[in-house]
Structures are given as structure tokens and as C-alpha cells.
Protein backbone atom coordinates (compact mmCIF):
# COMPACT_ATOMS: atom_id res chain seq x y z
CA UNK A 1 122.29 78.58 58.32
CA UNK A 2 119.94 76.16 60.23
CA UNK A 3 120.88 76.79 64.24
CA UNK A 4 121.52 73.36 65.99
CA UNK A 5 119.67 73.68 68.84
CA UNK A 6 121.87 70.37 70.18
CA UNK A 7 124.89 72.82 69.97
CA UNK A 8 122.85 76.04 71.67
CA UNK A 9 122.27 74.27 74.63
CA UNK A 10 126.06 72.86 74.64
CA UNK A 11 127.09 76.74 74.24
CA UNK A 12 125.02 77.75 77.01
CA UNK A 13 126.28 75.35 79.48
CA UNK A 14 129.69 76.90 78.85
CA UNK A 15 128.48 80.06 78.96
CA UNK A 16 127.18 79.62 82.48
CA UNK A 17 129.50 77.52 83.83
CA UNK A 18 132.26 79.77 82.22
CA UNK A 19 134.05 76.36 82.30
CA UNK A 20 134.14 73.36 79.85
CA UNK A 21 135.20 70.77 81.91
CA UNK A 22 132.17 71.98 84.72
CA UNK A 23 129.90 72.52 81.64
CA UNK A 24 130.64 69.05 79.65
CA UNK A 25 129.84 66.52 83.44
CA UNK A 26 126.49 68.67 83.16
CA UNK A 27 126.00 67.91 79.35
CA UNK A 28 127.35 64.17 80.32
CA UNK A 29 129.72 64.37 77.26
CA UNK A 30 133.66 64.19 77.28
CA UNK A 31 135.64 67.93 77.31
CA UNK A 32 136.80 67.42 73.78
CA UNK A 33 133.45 66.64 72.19
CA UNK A 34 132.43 69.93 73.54
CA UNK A 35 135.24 71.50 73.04
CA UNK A 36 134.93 70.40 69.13
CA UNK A 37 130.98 71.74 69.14
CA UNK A 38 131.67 74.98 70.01
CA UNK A 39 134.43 75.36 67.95
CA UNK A 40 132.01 73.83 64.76
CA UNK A 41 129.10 76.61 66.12
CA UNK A 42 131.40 79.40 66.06
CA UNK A 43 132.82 78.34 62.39
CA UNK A 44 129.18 78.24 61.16
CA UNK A 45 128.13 81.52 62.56
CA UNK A 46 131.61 82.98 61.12
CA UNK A 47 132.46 84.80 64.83
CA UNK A 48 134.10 84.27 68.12
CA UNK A 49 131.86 83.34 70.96
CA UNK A 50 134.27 82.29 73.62
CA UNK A 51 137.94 83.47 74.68
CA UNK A 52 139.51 80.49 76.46
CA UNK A 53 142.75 80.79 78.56
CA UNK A 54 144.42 78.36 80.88
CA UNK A 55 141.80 79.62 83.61
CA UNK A 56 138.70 80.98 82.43
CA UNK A 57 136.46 81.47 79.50
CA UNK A 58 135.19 84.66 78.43
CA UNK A 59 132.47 85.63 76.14
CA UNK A 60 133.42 87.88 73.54
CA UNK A 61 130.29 90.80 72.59
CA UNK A 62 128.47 88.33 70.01
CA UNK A 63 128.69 85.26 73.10
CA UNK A 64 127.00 87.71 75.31
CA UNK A 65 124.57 88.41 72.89
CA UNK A 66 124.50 84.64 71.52
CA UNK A 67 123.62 83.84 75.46
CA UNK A 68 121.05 86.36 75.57
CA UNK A 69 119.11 85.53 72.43
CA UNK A 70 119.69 81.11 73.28
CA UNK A 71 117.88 81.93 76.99
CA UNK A 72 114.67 82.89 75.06
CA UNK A 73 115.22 80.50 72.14
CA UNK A 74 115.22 77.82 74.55
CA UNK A 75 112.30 78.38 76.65
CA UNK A 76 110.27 79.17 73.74
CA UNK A 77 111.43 75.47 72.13
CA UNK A 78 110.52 73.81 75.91
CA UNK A 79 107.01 76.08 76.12
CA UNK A 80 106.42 74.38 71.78
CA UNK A 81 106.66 71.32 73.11
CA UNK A 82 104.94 71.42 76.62
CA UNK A 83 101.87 72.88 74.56
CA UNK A 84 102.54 69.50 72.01
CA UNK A 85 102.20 67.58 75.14
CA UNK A 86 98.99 69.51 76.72
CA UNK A 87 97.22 69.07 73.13
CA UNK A 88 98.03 65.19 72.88
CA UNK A 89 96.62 65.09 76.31
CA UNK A 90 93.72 66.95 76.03
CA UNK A 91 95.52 69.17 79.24
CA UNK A 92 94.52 72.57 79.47
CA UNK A 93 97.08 75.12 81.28
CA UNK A 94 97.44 78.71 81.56
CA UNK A 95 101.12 80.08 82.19
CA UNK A 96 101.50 83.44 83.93
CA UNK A 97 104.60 86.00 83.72
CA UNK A 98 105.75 87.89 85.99
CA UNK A 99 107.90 90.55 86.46
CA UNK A 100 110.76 90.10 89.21
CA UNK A 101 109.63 91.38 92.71
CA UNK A 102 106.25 90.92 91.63
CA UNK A 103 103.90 88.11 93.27
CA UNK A 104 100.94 86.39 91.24
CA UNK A 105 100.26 83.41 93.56
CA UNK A 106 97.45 84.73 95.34
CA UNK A 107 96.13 85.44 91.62
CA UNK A 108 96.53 81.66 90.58
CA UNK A 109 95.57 80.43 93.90
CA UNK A 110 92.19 82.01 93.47
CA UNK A 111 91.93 81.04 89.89
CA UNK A 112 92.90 77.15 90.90
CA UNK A 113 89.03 77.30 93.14
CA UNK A 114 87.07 78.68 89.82
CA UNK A 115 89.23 76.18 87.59
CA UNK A 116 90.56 73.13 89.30
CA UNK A 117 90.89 71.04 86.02
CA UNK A 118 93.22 73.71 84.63
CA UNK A 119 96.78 73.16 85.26
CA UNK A 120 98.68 76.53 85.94
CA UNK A 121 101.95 77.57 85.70
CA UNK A 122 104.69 80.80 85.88
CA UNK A 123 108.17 81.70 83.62
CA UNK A 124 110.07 84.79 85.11
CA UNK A 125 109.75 87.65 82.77
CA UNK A 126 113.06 89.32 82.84
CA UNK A 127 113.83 93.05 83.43
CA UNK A 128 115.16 93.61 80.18
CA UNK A 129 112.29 92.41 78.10
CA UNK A 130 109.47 91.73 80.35
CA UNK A 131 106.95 91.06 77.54
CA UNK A 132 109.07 88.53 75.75
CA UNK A 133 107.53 85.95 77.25
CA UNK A 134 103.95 86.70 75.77
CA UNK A 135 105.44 87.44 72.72
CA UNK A 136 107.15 83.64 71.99
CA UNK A 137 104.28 82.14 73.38
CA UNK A 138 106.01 80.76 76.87
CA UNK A 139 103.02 83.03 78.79
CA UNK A 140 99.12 83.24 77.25
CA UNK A 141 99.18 86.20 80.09
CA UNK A 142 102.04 88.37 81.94
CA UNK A 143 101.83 90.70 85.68
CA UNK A 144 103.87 93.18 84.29
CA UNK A 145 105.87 96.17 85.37
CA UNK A 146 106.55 99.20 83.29
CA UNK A 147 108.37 100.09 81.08
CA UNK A 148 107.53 97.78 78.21
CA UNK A 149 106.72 97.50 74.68
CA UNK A 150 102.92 97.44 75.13
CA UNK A 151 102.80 97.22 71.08
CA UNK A 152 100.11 94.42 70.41
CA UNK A 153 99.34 93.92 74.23
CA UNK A 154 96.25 94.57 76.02
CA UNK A 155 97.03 96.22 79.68
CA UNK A 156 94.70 96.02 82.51
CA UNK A 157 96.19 98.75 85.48
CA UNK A 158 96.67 97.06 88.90
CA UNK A 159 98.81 99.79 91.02
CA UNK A 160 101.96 101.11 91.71
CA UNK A 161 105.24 100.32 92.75
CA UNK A 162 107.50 103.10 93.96
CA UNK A 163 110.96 103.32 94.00
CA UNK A 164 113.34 102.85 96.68
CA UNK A 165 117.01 103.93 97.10
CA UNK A 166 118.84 100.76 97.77
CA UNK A 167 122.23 101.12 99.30
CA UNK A 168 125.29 99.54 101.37
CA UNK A 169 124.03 99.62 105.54
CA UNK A 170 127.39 101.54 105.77
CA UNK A 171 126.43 104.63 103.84
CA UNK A 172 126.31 107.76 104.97
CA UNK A 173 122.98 108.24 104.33
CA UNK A 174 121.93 104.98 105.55
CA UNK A 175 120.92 106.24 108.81
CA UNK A 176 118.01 108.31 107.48
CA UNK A 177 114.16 107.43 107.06
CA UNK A 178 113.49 108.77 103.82
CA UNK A 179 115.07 110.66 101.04
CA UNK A 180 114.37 112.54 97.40
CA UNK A 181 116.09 113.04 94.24
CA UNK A 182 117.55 116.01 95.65
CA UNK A 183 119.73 113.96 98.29
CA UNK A 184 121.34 111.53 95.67
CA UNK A 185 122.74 114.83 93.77
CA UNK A 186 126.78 113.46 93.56
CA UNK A 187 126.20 110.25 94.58
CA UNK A 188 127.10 107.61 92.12
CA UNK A 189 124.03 105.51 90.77
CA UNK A 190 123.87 102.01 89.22
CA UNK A 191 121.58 102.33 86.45
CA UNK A 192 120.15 98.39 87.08
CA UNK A 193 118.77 98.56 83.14
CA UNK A 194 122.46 98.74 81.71
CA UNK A 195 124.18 95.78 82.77
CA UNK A 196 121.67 93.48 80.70
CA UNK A 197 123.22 89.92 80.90
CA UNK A 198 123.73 90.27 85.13
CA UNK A 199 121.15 88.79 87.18
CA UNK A 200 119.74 91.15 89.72
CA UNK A 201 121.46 89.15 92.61
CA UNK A 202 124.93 90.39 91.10
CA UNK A 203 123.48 94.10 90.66
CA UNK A 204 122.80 94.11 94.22
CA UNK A 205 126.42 92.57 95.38
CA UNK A 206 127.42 95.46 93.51
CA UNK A 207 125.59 98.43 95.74
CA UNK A 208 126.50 96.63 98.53
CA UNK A 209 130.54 96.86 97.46
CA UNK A 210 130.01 100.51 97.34
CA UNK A 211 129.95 99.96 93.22
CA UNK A 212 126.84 102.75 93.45
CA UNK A 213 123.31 103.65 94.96
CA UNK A 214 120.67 101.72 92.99
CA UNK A 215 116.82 103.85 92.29
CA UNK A 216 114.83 100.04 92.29
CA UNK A 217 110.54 99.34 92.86
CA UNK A 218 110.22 98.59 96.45
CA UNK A 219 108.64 95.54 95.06
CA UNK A 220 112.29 94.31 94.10
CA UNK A 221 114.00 95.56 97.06
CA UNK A 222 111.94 93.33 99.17
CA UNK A 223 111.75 90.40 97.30
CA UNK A 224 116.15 90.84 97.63
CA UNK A 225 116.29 91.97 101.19
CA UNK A 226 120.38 91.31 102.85
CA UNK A 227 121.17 91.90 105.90
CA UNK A 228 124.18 94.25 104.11
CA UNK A 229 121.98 96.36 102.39
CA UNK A 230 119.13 98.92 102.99
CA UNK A 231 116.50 100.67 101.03
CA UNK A 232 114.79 103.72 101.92
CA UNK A 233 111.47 105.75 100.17
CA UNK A 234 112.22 108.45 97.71
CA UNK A 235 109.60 110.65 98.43
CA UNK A 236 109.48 112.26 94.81
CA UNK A 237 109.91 109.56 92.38
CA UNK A 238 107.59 108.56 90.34
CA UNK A 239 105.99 104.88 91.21
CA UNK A 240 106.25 102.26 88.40
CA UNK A 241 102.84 101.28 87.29
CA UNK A 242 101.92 97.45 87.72
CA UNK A 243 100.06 95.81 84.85
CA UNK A 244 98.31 92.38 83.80
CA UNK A 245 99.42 92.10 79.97
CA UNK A 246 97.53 89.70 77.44
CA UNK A 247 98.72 89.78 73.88
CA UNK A 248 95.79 91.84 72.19
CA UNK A 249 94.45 89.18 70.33
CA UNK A 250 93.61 86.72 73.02
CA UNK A 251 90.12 86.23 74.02
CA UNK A 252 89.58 82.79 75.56
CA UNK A 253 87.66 82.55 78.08
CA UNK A 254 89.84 81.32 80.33
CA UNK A 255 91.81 84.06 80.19
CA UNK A 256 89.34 86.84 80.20
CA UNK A 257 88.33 84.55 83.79
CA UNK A 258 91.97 85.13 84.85
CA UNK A 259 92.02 88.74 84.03
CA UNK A 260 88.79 89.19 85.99
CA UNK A 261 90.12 87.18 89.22
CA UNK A 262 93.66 88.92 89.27
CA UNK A 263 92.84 91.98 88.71
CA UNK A 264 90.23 91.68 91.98
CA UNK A 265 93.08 89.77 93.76
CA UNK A 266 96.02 92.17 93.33
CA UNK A 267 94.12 95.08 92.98
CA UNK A 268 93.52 94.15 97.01
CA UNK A 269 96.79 92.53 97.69
């Protein structure tokens, strides 16, 4: 089957919204023309997506999925077309990933004084599948933090990250200044990689409803920093290495320029 891409972003909207009322005065259609899309998607693809009730919608396993794959499909249509744009225009632009907790701006500031005609932007590379992004062609270049598939990327080494236990400010072991492995024996840990289709705001509202102790890069930790929440160093875990990613067979120029000014940059930073 041919995937409407009309009726993908109609899905999503429900999917977010989790409401199709909320979802169709975003869309700017009537209930029951959405209503009647979805149900014509789900007939063509031959599953459920959606569980309605009087007061919610659900997604069933293949919506979750469905909403997962349509995120990606979407940006990579939006990136097709801003690139249609660019080359109509003669515009050249360079679009950076990064990883969450990670911060490139210094990196494109720097670039901006070597290359002020080049227009730059960034897309948010998400935990999950970090080097997506490269890989549909949304990003020409990605600051990166393992684990990824590095399969047909080029990695330049900036640093690392290490990991900090982030838990609720009430916890017993709150009050100390440091910990290691051996003082999270028991305690209950959120594994942050599972949940795949939560944002990393949510994973954090978990810890700090005593859900679990989450093992995250300081980078992260900092970037999501409440008032409810602390994180402390675990002195023997292993840092997460840091990486600039190009796919490996991209050799512009003007990316081998930004390569050569980031990795200066962050490699200071």
C-alpha cells in the first residue's frame, strides 16, 4: 500500500493529543472527518491503531509503533523538501544533531564567523536512535553520544560524559556527595532506554514519584535539573563517550570545516 502521508500526520495529532476533538481544532478539520481517516488508515494497514472509549484514546502496540516510525517519516519528508527549497534558492545550510543534554551552539556559533553565508540549523537526535537523523538525511552531521550504530558513520572522539545517579531529594541516600555501583545494590533502577515512546521529561517525573533511581550522563541531568530531584557522581561508572558523527561518505568541504571547528570548540568546552 502507498502510505498517505495526509492521513500520518492526522494519526499523529491523535496520537499526541490522545484526543480527537483536541487533535481535529489543531488539524482545523471537523471530529468526524478525522474520525473517518483514521478509521480508513487503520482498514488499509489491516490493524488497530487506536482504542477509543468515552474518555480517552489509547494506542494499541502497532499505534505505538505507527507513532514511532511517522515521527521520523515526517521530519525526513519536511528535511526533502527544505533541501528542495535550499537548491531552488541556491541556499546553502548545514543541519547539526545532537544528542539530548548535549550543547553544539558554541560549535555553530564559531562556524557562523568562518561561514556567514551558510545558513545553519539543529534536529534533536533522540535517545533511542541517535543516528537516525544522519541516516534519513534530516542532519549532513550529528554530536553524538554513545551507544549507537556507528555502521557507515565516521566518528571523531570529543570526551566524556559520566553518569550520574538521579533520584527523588527525599531519598535516603540523597543526603550524600557521591556514590558507586556498590550503593545502588537493592535499589530499584529505571532503565531510561526501555520506555522508548516517553520523552525524557516523563522518565524523570517518574524518579521523582519514587517509580526508581535513574544511572543518566551528567550531561542530561543538567540539562533537566528540578528542584524535586537530585543527581549525584557514581564514582565507578564508566563515562559515555561524546562523538561528532558524519555519515562515512561525506566529504564536502563544508563539513570537513565543521568537523575541524567543533571538534576544537567542544574539545575545550
Amino acid at each position: 500500500m502507498d502510505l498517505d502521508l495526509r492521513k500520518l500526520r492526522y494519526f499523529v495529532a491523535v496520537a499526541e493529543h490522545r484526543h480527537f476533538g483536541r487533535a481535529a481544532e489543531q488539524l482545523y478539520i471537523t471530529q468526524p472527518v478525522l474520525s473517518r481517516q483514521i478509521k480508513a488508515m487503520e482498514e488499509e494497514l489491516d490493524c488497530t491503531l487506536l482504542v477509543r472509549t468515552t474518555r480517552s484514546v489509547e494506542l494499541t502496540a502497532a499505534g505505538k509503533q505507527l507513532h514511532t516510525e511517522a515521527q521520523g517519516i515526517l521530519a525526513a519528508v519536511a528535511a526533502a523538501v527544505q533541501r528542495v527549497h535550499d537548491a531552488d534558492l541556491g541556499t546553502r545550510r548545514l543541519v547539526v544533531a545532537f544528542s539530548p543534554g548535549l550543547h553544539v551552539s558554541e560549535a555553530i556559533r564559531a562556524f557562523a564567523l568562518r561561514h556567514p553565508d551558510v545558513e545553519t540549523d539543529v534536529v534533536p537526535a533522540r535517545w533511542w536512535e541517535q543516528d537516525a537523523p544522519l541516516r534519513d538525511g534530516r542532519a549532513q552531521v550529528g554530536y553524538l553520544r554513545r551507544p549507537f550504530d556507528d555502521a557507515g558513520l565516521r566518528t571523531v572522539p570529543i570526551g566524556l560524559d559520566p553518569r550520574v545517579a538521579c533520584l527523588p531529594a527525599a531519598h535516603p541516600l540523597a543526603g550524600r556527595t557521591e556514590l558507586t555501583t556498590a550503593d545502588l545494590d537493592g535499589e530499584r533502577m529505571l532503565d531510561l532506554p526501555i520506555r522508548r515512546t516517553a520523552s525524557l521529561e516523563e522518565k524523570f517525573e517518574l524518579i521523582a514519584a519514587g517509580h526508581g533511581i535513574g544511572l543518566v550522563p551528567l550531561s542530561v541531568a543538567r540539562s533537566y535539573s528540578r528542584p524535586d530531584l537530585v543527581h549525584l557522581p557514581v564514582t565507578d561508572a564508566p563515562g559515555l563517550e561524546t562523538c561528532l558523527v558524519v555519515p562515512a561518505d561525506r566529504r564536502e568541504k563544508l563539513l570537513r570545516d565543521f568537523l575541524e571547528i567543533a571538534t576544537a570548540t567542544l574539545r575545550r568546552s
